[in-house]
N, C-alpha and C. Protein backbone atom coordinates (compact mmCIF):
# COMPACT_ATOMS: atom_id res chain seq x y z
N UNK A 1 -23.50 0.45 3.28
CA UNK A 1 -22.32 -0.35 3.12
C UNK A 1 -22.40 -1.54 4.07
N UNK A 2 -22.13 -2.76 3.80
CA UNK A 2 -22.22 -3.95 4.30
C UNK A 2 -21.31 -3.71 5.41
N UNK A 3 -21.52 -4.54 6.86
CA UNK A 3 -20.06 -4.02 7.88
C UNK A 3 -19.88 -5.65 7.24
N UNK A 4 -18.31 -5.80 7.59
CA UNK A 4 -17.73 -6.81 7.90
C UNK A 4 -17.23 -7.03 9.13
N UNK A 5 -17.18 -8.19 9.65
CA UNK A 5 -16.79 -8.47 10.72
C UNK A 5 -15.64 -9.67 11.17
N UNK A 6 -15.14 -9.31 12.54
CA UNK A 6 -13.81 -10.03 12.39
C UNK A 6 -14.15 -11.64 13.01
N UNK A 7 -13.74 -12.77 12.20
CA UNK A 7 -14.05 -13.89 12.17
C UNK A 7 -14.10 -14.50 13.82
N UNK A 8 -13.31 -13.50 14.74
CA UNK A 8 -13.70 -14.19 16.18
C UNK A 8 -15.09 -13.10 17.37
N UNK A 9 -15.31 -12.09 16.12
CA UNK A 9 -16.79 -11.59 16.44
C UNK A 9 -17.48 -12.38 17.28
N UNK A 10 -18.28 -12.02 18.20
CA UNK A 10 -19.71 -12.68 18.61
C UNK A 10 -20.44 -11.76 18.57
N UNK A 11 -20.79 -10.39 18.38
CA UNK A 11 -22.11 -9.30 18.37
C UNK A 11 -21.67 -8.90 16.81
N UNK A 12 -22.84 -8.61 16.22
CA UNK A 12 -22.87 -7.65 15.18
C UNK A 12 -23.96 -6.44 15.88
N UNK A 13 -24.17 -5.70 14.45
CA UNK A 13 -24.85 -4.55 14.57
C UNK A 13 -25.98 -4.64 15.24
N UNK A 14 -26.53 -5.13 14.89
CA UNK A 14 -28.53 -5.26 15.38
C UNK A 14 -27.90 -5.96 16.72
N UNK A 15 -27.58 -6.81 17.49
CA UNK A 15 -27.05 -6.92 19.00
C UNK A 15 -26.42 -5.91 19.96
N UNK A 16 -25.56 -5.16 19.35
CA UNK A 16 -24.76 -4.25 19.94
C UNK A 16 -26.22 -3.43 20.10
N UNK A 17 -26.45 -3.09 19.11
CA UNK A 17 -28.05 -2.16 19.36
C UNK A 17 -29.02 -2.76 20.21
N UNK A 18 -29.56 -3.82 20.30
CA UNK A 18 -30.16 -4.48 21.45
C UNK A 18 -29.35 -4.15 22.55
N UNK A 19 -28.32 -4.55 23.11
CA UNK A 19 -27.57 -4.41 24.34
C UNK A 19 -27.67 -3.43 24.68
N UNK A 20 -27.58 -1.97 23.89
CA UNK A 20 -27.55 -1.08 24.50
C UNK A 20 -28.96 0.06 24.56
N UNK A 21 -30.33 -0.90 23.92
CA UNK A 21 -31.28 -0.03 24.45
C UNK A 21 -32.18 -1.41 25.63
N UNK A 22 -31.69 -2.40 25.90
CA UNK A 22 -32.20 -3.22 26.94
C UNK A 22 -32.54 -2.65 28.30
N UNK A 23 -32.98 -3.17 29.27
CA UNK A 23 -33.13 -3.31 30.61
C UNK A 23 -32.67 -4.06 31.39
N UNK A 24 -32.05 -4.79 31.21
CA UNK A 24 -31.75 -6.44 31.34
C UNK A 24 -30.44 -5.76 32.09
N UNK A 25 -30.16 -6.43 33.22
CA UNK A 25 -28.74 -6.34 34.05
C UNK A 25 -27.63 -6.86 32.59
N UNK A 26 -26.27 -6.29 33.42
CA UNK A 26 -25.34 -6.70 32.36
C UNK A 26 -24.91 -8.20 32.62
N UNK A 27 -25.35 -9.02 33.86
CA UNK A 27 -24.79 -10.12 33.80
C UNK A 27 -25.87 -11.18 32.99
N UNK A 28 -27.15 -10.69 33.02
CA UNK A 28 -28.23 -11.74 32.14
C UNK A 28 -28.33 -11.23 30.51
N UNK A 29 -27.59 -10.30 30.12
CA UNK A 29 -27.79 -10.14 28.84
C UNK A 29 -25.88 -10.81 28.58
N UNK A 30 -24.94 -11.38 29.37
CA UNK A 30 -24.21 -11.79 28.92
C UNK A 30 -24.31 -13.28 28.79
N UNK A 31 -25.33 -13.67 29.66
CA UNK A 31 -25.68 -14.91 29.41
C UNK A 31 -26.14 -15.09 28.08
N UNK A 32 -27.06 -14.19 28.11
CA UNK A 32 -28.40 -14.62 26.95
C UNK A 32 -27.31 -14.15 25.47
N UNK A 33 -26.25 -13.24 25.75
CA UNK A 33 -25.73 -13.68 24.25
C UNK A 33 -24.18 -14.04 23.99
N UNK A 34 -24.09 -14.62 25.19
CA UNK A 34 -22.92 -15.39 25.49
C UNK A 34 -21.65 -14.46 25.33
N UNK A 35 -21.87 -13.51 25.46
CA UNK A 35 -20.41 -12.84 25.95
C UNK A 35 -20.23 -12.31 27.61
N UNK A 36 -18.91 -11.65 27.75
CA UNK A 36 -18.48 -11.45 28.65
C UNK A 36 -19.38 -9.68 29.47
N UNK A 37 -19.48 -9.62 30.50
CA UNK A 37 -19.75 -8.53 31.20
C UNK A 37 -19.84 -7.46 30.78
N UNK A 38 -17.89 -7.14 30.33
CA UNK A 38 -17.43 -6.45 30.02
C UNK A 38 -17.56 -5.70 28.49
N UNK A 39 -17.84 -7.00 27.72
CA UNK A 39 -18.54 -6.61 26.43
C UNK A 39 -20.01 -5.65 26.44
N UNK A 40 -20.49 -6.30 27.27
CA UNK A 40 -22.25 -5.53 27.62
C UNK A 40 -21.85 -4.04 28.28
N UNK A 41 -20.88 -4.14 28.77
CA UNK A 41 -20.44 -2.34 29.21
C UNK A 41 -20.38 -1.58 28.30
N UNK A 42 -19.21 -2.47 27.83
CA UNK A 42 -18.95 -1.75 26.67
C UNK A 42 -19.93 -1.05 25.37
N UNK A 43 -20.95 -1.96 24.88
CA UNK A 43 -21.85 -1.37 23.89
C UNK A 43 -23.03 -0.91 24.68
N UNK A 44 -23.58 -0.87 25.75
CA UNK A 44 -23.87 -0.14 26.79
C UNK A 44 -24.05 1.40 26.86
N UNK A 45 -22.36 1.78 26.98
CA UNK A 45 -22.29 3.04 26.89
C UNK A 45 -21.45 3.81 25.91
N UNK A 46 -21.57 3.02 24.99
CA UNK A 46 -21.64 3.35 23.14
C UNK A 46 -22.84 4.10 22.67
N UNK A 47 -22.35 5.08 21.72
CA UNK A 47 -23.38 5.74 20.50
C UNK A 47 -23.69 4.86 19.61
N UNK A 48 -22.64 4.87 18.89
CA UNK A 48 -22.10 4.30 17.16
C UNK A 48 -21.67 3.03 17.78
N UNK A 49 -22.26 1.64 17.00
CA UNK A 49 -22.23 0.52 16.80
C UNK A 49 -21.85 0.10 16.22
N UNK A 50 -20.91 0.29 15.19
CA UNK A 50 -20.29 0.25 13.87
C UNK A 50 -18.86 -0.36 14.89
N UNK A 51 -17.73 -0.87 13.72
CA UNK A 51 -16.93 -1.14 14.85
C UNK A 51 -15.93 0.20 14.27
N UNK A 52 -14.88 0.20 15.27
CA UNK A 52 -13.77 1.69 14.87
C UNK A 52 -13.31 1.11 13.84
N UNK A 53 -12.41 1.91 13.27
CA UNK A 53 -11.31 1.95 11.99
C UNK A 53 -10.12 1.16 12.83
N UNK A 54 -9.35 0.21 12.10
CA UNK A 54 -8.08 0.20 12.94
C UNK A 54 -6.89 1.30 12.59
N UNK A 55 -7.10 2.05 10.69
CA UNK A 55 -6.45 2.48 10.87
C UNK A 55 -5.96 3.69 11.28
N UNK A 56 -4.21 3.58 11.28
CA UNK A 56 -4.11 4.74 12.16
C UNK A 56 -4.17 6.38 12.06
N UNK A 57 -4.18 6.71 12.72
CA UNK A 57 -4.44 8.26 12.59
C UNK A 57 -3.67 9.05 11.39
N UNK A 58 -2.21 9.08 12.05
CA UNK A 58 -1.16 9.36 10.70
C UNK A 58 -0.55 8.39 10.68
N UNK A 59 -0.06 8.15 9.59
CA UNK A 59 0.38 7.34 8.55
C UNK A 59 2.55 7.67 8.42
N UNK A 60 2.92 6.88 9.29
CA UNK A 60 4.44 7.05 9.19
C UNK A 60 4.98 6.66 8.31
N UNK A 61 5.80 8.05 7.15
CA UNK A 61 6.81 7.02 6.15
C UNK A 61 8.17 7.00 6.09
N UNK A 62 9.10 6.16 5.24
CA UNK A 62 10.33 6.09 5.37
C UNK A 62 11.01 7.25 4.66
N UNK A 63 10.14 7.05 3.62
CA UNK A 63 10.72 8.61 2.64
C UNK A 63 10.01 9.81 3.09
N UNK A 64 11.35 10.95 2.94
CA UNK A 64 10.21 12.42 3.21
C UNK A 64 9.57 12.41 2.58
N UNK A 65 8.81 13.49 2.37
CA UNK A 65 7.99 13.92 1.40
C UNK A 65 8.33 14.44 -0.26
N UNK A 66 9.75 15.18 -0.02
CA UNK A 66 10.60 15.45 -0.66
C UNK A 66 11.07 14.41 -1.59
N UNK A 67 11.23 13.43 -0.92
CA UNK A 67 12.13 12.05 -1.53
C UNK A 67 10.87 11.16 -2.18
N UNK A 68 9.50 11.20 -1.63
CA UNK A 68 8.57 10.76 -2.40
C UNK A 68 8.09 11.28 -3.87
N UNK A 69 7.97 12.53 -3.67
CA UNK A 69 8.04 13.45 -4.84
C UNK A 69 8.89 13.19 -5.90
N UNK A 70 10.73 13.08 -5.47
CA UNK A 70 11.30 12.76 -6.19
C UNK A 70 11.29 11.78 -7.30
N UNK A 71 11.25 10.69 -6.52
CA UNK A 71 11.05 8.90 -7.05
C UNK A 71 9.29 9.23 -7.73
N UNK A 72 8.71 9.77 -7.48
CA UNK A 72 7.78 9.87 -8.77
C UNK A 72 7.65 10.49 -9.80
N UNK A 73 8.43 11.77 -9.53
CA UNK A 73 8.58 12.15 -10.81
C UNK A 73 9.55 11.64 -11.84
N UNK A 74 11.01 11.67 -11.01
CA UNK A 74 11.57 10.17 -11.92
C UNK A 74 11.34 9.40 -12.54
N UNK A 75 10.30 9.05 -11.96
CA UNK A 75 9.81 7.36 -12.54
C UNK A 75 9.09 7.96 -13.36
N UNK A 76 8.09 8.80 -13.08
CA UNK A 76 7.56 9.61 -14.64
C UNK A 76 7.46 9.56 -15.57
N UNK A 77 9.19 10.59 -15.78
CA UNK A 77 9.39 11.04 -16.37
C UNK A 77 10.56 10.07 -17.62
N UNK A 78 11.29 9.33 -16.67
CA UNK A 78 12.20 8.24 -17.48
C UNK A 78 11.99 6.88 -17.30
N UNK A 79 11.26 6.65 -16.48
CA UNK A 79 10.74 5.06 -15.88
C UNK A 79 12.52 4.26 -15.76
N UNK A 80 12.62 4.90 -14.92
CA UNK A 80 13.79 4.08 -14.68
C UNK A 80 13.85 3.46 -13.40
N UNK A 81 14.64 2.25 -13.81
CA UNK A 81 14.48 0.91 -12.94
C UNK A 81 14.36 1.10 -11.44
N UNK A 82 13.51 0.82 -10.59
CA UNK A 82 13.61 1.17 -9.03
C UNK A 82 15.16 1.05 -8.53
N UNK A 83 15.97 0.11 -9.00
CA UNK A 83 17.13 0.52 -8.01
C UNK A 83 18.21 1.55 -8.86
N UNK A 84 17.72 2.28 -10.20
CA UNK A 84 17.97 3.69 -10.10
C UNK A 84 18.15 4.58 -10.08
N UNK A 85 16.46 4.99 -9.59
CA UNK A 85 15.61 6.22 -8.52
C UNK A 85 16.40 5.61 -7.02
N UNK A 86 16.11 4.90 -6.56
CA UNK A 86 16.53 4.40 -5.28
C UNK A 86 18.24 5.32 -4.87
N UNK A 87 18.87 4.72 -6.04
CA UNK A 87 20.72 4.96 -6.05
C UNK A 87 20.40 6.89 -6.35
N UNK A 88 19.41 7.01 -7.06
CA UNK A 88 19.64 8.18 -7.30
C UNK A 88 18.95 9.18 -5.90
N UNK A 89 18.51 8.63 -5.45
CA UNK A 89 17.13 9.15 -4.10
C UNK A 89 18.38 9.34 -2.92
N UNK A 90 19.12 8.28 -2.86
CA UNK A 90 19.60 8.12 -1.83
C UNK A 90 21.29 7.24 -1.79
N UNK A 91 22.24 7.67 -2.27
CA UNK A 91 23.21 6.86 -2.73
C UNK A 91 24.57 6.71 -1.54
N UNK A 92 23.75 6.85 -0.67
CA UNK A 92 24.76 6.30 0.75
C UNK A 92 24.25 4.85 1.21
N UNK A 93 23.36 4.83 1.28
CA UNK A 93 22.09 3.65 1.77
C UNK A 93 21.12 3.35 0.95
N UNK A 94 21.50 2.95 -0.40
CA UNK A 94 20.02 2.59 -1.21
C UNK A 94 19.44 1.18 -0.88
N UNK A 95 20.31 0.09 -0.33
CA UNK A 95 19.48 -0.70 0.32
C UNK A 95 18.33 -0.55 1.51
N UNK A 96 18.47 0.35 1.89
CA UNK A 96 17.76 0.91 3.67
C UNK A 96 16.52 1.53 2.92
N UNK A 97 16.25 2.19 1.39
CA UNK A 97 15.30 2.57 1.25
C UNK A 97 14.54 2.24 0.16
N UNK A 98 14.62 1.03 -0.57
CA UNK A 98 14.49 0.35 -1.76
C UNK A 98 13.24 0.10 -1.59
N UNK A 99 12.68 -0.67 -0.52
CA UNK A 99 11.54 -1.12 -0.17
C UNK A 99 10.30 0.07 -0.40
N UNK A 100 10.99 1.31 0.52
CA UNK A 100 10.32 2.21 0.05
C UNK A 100 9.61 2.81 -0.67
N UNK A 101 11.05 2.96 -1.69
CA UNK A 101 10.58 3.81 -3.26
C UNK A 101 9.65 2.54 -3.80
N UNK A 102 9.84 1.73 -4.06
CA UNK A 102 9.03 0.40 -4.33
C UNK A 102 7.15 0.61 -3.60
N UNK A 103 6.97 0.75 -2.41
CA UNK A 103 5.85 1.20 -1.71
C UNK A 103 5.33 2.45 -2.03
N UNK A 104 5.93 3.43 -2.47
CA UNK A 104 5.42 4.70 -3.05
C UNK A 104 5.40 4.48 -4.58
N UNK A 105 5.64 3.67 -5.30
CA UNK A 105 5.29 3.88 -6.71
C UNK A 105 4.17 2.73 -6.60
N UNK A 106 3.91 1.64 -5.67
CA UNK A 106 2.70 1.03 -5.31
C UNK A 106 0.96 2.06 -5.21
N UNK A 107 1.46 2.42 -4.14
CA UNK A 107 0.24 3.43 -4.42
C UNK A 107 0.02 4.76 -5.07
N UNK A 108 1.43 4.91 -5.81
CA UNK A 108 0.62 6.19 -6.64
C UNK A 108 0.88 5.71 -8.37
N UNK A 109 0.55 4.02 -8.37
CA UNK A 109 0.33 3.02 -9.49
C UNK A 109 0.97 3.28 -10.46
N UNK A 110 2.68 3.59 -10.55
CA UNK A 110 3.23 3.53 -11.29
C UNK A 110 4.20 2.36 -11.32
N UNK A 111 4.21 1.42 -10.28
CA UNK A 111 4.91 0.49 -10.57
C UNK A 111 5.48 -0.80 -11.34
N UNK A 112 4.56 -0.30 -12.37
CA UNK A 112 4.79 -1.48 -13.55
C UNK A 112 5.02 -0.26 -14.80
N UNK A 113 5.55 -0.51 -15.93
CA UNK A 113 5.62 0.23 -16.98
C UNK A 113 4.81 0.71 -18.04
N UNK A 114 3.89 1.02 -18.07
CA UNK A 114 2.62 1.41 -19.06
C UNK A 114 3.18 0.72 -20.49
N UNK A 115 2.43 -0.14 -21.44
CA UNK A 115 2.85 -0.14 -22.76
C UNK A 115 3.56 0.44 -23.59
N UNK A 116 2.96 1.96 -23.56
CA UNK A 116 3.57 2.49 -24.31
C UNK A 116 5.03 3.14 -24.30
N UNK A 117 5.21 2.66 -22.72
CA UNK A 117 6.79 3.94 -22.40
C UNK A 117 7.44 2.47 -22.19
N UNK A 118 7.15 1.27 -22.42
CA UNK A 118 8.08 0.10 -22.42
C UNK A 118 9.59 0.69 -23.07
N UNK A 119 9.24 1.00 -24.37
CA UNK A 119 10.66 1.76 -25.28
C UNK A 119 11.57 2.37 -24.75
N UNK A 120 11.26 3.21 -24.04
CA UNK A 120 11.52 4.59 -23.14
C UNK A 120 12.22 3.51 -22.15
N UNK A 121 11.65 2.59 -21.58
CA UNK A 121 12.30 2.07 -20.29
C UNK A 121 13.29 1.02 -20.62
N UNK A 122 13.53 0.75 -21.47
CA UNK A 122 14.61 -0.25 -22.10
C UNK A 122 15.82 -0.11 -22.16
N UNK A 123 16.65 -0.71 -21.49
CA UNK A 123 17.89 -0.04 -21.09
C UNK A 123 19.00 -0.54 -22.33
N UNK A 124 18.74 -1.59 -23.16
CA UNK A 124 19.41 -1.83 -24.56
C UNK A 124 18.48 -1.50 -25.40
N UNK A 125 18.86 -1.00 -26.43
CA UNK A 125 18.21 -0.83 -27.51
C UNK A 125 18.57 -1.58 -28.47
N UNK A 126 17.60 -2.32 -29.02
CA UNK A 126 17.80 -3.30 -30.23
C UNK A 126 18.23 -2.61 -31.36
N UNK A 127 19.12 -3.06 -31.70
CA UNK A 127 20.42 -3.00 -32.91
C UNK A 127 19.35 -3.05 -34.51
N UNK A 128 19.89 -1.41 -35.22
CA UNK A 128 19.03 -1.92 -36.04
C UNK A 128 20.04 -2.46 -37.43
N UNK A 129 19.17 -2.00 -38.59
CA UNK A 129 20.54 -3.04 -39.52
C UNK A 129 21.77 -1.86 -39.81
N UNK A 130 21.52 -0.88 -39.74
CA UNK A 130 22.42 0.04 -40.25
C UNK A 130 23.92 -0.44 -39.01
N UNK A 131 23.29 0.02 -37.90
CA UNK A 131 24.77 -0.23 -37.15
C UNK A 131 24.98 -1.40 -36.84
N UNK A 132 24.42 -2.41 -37.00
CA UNK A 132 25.04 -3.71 -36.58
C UNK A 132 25.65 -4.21 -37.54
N UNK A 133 25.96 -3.12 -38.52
CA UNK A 133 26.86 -3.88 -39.96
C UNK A 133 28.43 -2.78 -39.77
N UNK A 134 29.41 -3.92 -39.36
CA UNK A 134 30.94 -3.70 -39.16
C UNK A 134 31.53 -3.50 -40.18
N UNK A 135 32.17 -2.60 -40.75
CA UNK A 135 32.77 -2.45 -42.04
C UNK A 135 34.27 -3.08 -42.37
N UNK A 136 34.84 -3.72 -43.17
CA UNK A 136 35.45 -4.79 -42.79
C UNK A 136 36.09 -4.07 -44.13
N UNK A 137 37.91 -3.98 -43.76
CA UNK A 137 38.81 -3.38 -44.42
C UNK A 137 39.30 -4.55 -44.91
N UNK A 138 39.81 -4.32 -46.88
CA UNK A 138 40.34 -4.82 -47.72
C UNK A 138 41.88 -5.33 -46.79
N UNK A 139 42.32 -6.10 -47.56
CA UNK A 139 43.70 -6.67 -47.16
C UNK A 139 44.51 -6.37 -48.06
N UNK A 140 43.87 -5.63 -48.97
CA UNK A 140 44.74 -4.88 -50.47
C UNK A 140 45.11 -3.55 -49.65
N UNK A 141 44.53 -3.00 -48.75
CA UNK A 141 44.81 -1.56 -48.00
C UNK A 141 45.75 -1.58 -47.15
């Protein structure tokens, strides 16, 4: 896998690996690749040259787990409009958690409506000819 690196980088891989099987004091190998001291310590007394993950360990959310569950099966099952699952998730504060339910149907990619359940998610239903015809009483009656 290719590393990427962060645009104010100065060592990549093959350097960090030089630095740390050298001989070279740490103040002439900061010359020779223009970083700081402290950098040469650092990959020095490193294994893995790779850079860390930033992300974090666990992952904090707004919704329980419970309430995540919910808003997906909801959405599921009736695809109904995020604000609501939201009103229905939480109907003291559905502004405080909108963003939320919105971020959990992000990554478990239900947030747009599949083609086929468009119908299903339509909150008017187009009028067909039978009932949109008003029956209109004689004035002889």
């Amino acid at each position: 896998m290719k590393q990427t690196y962060h645009s104010n980088s100065t060592t990549n891989v093959r350097l960090r690996c030089e630095i740390n099987k050298s001989n070279l004091s740490h103040h002439a190998l900061s010359v020779r690749y223009g970083v700081s001291e402290k950098t040469i310590s650092k990959w020095k007394n490193r294994i893995v040259f790779t850079d860390k993950s930033s992300k974090p360990d666990t992952i904090h959310y707004a919704l329980s787990k419970l309430d995540m569950l919910i808003a997906i099966e909801l959405r599921a099952l009736t695809w109904w409009s995020l604000d609501e699952i939201t009103e229905a998730i939480n109907s003291t504060a559905p502004e405080r958690i909108r963003s939320a339910v919105y971020r959990t149907f992000v990554r478990e990619n239900i947030n747009k409506v599949p083609e086929k359940e468009k119908e299903k998610a339509k909150k008017f239903k187009e009028p067909n000819e039978e009932s949109s015809r008003i029956p209109l009483k004689n004035k002889d009656e």
